[in-house]
N, C-alpha and C. Protein backbone atom coordinates (compact mmCIF):
# COMPACT_ATOMS: atom_id res chain seq x y z
N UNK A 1 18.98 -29.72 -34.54
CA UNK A 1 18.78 -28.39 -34.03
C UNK A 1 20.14 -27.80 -33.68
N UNK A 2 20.78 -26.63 -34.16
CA UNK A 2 22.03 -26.06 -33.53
C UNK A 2 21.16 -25.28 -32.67
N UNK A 3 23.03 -25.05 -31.78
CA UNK A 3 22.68 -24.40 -30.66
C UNK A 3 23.11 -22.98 -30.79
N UNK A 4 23.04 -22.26 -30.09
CA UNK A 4 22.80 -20.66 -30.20
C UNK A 4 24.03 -20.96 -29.05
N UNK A 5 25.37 -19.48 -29.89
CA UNK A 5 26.57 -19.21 -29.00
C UNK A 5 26.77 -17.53 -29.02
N UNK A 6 27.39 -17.24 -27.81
CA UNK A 6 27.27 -15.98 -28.05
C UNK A 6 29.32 -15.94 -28.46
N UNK A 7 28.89 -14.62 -28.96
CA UNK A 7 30.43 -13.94 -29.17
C UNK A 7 31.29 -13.82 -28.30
N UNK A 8 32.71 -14.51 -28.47
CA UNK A 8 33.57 -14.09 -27.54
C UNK A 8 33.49 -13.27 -26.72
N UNK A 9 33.89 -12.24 -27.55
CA UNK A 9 34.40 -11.16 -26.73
C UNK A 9 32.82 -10.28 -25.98
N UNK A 10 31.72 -11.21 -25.72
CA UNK A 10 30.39 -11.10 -24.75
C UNK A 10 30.34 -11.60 -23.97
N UNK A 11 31.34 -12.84 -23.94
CA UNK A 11 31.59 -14.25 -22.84
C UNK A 11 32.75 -12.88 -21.81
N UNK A 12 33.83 -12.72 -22.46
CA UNK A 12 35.06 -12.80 -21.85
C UNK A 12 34.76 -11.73 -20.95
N UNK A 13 34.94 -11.31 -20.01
CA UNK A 13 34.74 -10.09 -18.80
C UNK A 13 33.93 -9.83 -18.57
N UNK A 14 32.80 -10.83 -18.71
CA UNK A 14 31.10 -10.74 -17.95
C UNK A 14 30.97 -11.80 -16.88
N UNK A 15 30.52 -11.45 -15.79
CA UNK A 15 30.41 -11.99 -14.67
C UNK A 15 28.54 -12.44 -14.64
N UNK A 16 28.27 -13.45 -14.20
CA UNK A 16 27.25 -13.67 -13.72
C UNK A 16 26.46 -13.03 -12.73
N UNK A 17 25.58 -12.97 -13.46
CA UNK A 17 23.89 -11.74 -13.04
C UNK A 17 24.00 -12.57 -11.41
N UNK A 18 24.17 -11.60 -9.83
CA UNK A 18 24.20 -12.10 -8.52
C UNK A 18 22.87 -12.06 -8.60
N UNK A 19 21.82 -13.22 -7.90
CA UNK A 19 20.90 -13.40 -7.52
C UNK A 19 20.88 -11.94 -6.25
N UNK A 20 19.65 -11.39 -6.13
CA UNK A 20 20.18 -10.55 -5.15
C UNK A 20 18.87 -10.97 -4.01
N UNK A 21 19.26 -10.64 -2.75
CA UNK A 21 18.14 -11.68 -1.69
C UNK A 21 17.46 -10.80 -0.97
N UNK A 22 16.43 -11.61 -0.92
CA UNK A 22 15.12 -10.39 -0.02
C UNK A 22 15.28 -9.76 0.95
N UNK A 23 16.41 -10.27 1.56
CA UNK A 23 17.15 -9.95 2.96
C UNK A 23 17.19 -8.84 2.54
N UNK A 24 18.31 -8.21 1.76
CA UNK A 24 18.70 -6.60 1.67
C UNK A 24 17.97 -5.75 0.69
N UNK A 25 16.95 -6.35 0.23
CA UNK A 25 16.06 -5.97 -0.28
C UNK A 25 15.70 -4.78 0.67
N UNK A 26 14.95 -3.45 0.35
CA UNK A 26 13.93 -2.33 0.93
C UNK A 26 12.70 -2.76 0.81
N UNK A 27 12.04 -2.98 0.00
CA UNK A 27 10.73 -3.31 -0.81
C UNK A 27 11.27 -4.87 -1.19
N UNK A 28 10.23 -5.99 0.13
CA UNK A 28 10.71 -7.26 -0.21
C UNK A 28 8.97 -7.72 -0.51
N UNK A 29 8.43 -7.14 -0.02
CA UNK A 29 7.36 -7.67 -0.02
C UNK A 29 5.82 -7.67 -1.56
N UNK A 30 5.51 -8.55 -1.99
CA UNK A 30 4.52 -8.10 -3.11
C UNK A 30 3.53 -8.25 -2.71
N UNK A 31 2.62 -7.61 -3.51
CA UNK A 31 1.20 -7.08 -3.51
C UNK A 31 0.78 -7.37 -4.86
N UNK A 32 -0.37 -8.10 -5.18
CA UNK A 32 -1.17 -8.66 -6.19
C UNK A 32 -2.81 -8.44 -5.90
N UNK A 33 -3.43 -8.55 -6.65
CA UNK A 33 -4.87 -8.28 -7.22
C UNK A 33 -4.99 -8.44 -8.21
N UNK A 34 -6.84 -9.44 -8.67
CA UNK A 34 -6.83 -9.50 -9.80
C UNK A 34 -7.78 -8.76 -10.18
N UNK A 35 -7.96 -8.43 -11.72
CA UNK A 35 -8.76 -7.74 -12.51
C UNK A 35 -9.37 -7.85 -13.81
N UNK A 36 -10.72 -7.62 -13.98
CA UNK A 36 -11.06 -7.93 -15.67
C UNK A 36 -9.99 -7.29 -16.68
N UNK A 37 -10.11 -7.59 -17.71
CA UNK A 37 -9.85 -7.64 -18.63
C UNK A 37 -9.92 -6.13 -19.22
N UNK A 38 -11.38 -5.69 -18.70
CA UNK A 38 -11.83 -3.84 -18.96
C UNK A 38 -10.75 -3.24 -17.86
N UNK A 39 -10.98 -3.82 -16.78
CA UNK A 39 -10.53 -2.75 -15.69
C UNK A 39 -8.95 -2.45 -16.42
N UNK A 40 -8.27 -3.67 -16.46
CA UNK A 40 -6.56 -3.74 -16.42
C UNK A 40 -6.55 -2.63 -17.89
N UNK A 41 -7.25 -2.51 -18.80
CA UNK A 41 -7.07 -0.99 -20.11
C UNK A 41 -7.12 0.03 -19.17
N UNK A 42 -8.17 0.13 -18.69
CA UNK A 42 -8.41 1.75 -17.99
C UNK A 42 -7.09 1.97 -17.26
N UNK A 43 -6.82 1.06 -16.37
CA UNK A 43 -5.58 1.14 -14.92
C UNK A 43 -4.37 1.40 -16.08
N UNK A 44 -4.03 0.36 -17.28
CA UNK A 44 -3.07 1.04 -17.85
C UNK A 44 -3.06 2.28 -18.58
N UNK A 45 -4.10 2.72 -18.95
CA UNK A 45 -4.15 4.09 -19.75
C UNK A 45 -3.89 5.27 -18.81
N UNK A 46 -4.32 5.02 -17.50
CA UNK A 46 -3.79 5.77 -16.41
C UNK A 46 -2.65 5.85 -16.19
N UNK A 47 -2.02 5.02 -16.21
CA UNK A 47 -0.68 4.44 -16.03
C UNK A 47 -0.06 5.51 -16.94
N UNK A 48 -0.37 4.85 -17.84
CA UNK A 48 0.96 5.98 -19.66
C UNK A 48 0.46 6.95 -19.05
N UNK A 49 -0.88 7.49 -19.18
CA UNK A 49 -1.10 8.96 -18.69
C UNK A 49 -0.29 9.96 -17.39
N UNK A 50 -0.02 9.11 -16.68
CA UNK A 50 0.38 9.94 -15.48
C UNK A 50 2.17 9.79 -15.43
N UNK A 51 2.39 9.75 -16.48
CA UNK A 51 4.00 9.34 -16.68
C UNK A 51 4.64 8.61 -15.48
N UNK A 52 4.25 8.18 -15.03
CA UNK A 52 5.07 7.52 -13.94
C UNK A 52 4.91 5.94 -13.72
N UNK A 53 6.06 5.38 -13.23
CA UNK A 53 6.04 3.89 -13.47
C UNK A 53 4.90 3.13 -12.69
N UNK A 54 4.55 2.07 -12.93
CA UNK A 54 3.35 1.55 -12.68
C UNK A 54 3.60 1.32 -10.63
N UNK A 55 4.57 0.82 -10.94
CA UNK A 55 4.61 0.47 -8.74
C UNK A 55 4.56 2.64 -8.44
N UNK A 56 4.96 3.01 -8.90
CA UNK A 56 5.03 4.25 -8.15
C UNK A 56 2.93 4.71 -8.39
N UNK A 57 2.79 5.03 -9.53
CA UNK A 57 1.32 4.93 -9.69
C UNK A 57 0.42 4.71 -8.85
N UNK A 58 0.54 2.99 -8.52
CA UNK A 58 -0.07 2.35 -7.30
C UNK A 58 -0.12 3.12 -6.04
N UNK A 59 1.51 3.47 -5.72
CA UNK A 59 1.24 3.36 -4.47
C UNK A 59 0.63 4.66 -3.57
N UNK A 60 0.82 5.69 -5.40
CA UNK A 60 0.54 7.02 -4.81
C UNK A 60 -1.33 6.95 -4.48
N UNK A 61 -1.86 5.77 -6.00
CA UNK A 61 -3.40 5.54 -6.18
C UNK A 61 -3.91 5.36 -4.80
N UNK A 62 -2.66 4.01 -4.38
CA UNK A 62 -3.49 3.70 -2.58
C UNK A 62 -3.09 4.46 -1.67
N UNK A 63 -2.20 5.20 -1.16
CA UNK A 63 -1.73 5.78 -0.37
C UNK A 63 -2.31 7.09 -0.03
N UNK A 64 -2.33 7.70 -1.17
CA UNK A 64 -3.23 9.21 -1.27
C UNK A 64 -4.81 9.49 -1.48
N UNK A 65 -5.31 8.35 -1.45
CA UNK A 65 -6.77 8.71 -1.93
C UNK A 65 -7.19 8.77 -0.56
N UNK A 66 -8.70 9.18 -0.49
CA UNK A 66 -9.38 9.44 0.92
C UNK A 66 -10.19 8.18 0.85
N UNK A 67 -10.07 7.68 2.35
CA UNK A 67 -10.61 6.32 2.89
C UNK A 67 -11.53 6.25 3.21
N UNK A 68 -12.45 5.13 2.37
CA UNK A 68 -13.86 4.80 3.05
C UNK A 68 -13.70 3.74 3.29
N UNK A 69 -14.79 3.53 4.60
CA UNK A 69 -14.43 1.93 4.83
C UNK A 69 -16.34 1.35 5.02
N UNK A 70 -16.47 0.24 4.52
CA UNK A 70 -17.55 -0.06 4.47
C UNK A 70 -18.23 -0.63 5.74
N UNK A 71 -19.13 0.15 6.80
CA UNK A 71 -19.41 -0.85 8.24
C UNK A 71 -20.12 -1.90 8.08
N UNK A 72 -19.13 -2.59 8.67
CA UNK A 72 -19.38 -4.05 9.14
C UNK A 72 -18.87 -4.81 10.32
N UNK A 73 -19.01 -5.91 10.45
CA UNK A 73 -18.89 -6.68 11.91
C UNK A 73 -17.19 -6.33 11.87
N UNK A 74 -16.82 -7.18 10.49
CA UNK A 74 -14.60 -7.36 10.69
C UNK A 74 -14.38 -5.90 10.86
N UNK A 75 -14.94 -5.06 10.12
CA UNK A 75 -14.14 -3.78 10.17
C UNK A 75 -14.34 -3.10 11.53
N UNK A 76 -15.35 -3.12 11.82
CA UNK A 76 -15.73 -2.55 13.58
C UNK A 76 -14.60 -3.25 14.35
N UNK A 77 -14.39 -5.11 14.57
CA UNK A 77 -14.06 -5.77 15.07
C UNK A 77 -12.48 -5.54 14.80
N UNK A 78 -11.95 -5.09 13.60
CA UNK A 78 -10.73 -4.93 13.29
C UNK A 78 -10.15 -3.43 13.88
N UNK A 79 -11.29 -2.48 13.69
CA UNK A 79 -10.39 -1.28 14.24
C UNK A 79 -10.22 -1.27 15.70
N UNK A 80 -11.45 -1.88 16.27
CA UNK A 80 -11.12 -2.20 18.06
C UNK A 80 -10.14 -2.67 18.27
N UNK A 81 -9.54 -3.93 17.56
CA UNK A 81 -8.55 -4.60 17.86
C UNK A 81 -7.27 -3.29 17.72
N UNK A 82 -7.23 -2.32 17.10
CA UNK A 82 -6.61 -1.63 16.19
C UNK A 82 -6.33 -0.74 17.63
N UNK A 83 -7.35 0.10 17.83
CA UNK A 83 -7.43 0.55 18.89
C UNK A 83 -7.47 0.42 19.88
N UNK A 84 -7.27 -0.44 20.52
CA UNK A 84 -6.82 -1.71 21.85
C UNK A 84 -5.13 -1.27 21.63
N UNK A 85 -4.54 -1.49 20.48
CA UNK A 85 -3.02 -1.56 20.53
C UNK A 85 -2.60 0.04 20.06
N UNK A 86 -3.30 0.60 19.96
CA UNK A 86 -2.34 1.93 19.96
C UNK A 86 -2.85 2.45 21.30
N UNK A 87 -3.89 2.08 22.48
CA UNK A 87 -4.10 2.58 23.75
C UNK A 87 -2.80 1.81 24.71
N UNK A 88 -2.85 0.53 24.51
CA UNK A 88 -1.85 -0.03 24.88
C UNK A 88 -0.23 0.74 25.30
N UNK A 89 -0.22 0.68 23.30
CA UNK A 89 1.06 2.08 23.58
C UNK A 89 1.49 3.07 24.11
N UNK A 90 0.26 3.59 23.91
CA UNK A 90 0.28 4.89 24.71
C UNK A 90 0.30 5.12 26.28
N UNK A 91 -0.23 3.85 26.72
CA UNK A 91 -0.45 3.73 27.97
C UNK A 91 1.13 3.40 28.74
N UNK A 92 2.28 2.35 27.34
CA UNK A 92 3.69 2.31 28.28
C UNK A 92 4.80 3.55 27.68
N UNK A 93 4.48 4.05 26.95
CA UNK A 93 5.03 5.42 27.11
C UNK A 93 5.08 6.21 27.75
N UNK A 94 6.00 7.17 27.86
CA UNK A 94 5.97 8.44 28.76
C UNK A 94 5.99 9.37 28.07
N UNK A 95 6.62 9.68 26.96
CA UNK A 95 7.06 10.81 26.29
C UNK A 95 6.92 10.90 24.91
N UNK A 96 6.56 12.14 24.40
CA UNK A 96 5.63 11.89 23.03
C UNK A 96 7.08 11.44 21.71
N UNK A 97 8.05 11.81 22.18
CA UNK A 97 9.20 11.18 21.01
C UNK A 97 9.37 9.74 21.29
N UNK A 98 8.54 9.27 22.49
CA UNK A 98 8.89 7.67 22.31
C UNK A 98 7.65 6.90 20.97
N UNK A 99 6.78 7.51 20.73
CA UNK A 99 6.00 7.12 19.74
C UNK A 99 6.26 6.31 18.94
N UNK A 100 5.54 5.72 18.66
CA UNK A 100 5.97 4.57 17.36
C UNK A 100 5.21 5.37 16.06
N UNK A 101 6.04 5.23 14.87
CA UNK A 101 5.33 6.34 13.79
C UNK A 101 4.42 4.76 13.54
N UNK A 102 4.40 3.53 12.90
CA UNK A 102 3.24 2.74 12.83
C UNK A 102 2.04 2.86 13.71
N UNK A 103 2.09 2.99 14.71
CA UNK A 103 1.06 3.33 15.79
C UNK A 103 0.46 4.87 15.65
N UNK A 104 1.38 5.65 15.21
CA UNK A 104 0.57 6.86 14.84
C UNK A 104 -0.22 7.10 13.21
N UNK A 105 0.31 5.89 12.45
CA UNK A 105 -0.32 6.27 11.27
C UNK A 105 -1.24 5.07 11.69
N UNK A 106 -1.38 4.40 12.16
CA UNK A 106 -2.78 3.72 12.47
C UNK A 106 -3.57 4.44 13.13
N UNK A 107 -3.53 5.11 13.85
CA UNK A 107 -4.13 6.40 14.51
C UNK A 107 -5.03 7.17 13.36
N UNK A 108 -3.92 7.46 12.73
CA UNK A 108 -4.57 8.61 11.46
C UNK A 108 -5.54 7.90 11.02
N UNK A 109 -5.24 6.67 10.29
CA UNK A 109 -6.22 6.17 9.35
C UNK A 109 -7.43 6.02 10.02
N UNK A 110 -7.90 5.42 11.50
CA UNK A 110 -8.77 5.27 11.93
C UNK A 110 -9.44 6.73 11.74
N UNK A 111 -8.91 7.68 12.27
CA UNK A 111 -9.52 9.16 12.56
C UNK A 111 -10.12 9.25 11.27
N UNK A 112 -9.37 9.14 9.88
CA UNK A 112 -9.69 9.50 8.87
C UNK A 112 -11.13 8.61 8.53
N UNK A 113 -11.13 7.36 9.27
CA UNK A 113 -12.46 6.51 8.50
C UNK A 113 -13.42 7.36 9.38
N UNK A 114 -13.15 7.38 10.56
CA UNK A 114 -14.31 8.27 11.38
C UNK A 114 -14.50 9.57 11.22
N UNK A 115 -13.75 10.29 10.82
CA UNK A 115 -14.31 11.84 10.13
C UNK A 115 -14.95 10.94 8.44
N UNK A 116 -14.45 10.77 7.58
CA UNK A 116 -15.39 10.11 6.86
C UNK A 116 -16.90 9.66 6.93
N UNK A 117 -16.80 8.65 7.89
CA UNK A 117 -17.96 8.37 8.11
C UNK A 117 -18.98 9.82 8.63
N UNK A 118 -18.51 10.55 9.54
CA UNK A 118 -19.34 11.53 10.07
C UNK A 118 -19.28 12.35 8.91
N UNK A 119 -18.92 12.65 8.11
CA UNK A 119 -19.37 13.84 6.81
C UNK A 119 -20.36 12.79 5.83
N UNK A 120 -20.40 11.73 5.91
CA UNK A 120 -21.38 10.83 5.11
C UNK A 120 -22.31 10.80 5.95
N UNK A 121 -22.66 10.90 6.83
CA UNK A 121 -23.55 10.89 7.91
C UNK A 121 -24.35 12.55 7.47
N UNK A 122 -23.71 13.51 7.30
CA UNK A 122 -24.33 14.57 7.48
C UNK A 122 -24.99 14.83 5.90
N UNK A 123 -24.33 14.56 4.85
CA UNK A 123 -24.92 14.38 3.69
C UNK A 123 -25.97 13.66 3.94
N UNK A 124 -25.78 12.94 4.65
CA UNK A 124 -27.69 12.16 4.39
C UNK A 124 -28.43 12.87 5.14
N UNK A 125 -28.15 13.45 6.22
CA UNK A 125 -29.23 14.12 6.78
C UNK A 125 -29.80 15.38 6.25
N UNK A 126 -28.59 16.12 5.36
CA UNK A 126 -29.07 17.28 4.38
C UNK A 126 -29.86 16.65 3.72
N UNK A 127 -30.01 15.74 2.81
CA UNK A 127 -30.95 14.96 1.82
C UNK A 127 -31.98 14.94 2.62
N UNK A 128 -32.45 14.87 3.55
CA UNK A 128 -33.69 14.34 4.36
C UNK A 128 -34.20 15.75 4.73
């Protein structure tokens, strides 16, 4: 078997690719999910369609859509917990620029599942 060489002058004034480390990384963290086989065509045809690269895609898909959340024991049990710690906050603050913006977008999202829920609530009662 020979071996495969590259060209001089490809060797000479190329430095080795720096590993670069999660430390100074912005975006260190990944996110995975799996999917059939159907779903992953559709998600990519969306993808080409909306010209934009697949992580940007995502994050606008999860970030921007309107939130439903399905009731149940964890999710009740999770937003209390949720809401336990942004009363908390609020309670050792004094002043509304001491805010934590995480604590206020947990705020939002809750509000948003609970106006949700109450406009699903009223659709059913129009039906009735």
């Amino acid at each position: 078997m020979t071996k495969i060489f590259r060209r001089d002058n490809l060797v000479r004034n190329t430095k080795p690719k720096e590993r670069v480390s999660d430390k100074r990384r912005k975006k260190n963290i990944t996110v995975a999910f799996r999917v059939s086989s159907e779903e992953y065509q559709k998600i990519q045809t969306r993808v080409e369609l909306s010209g934009l690269k697949k992580q940007e895609y995502y994050l606008q898909a999860i970030l921007n859509q309107k939130l439903y959340a399905v009731g149940n024991v964890r999710t009740f049990d999770t937003m209390w917990k949720r809401i336990e710690e942004v009363d908390e906050h609020l309670q050792s603050i004094e002043r509304v620029d001491e805010l934590d913006p995480e604590i206020l977008h947990t705020l939002e999202t809750i509000v948003e599942i609970l106006d949700s829920h109450d406009r699903r609530t009223e659709i059913m009662k129009d039906k009735d």
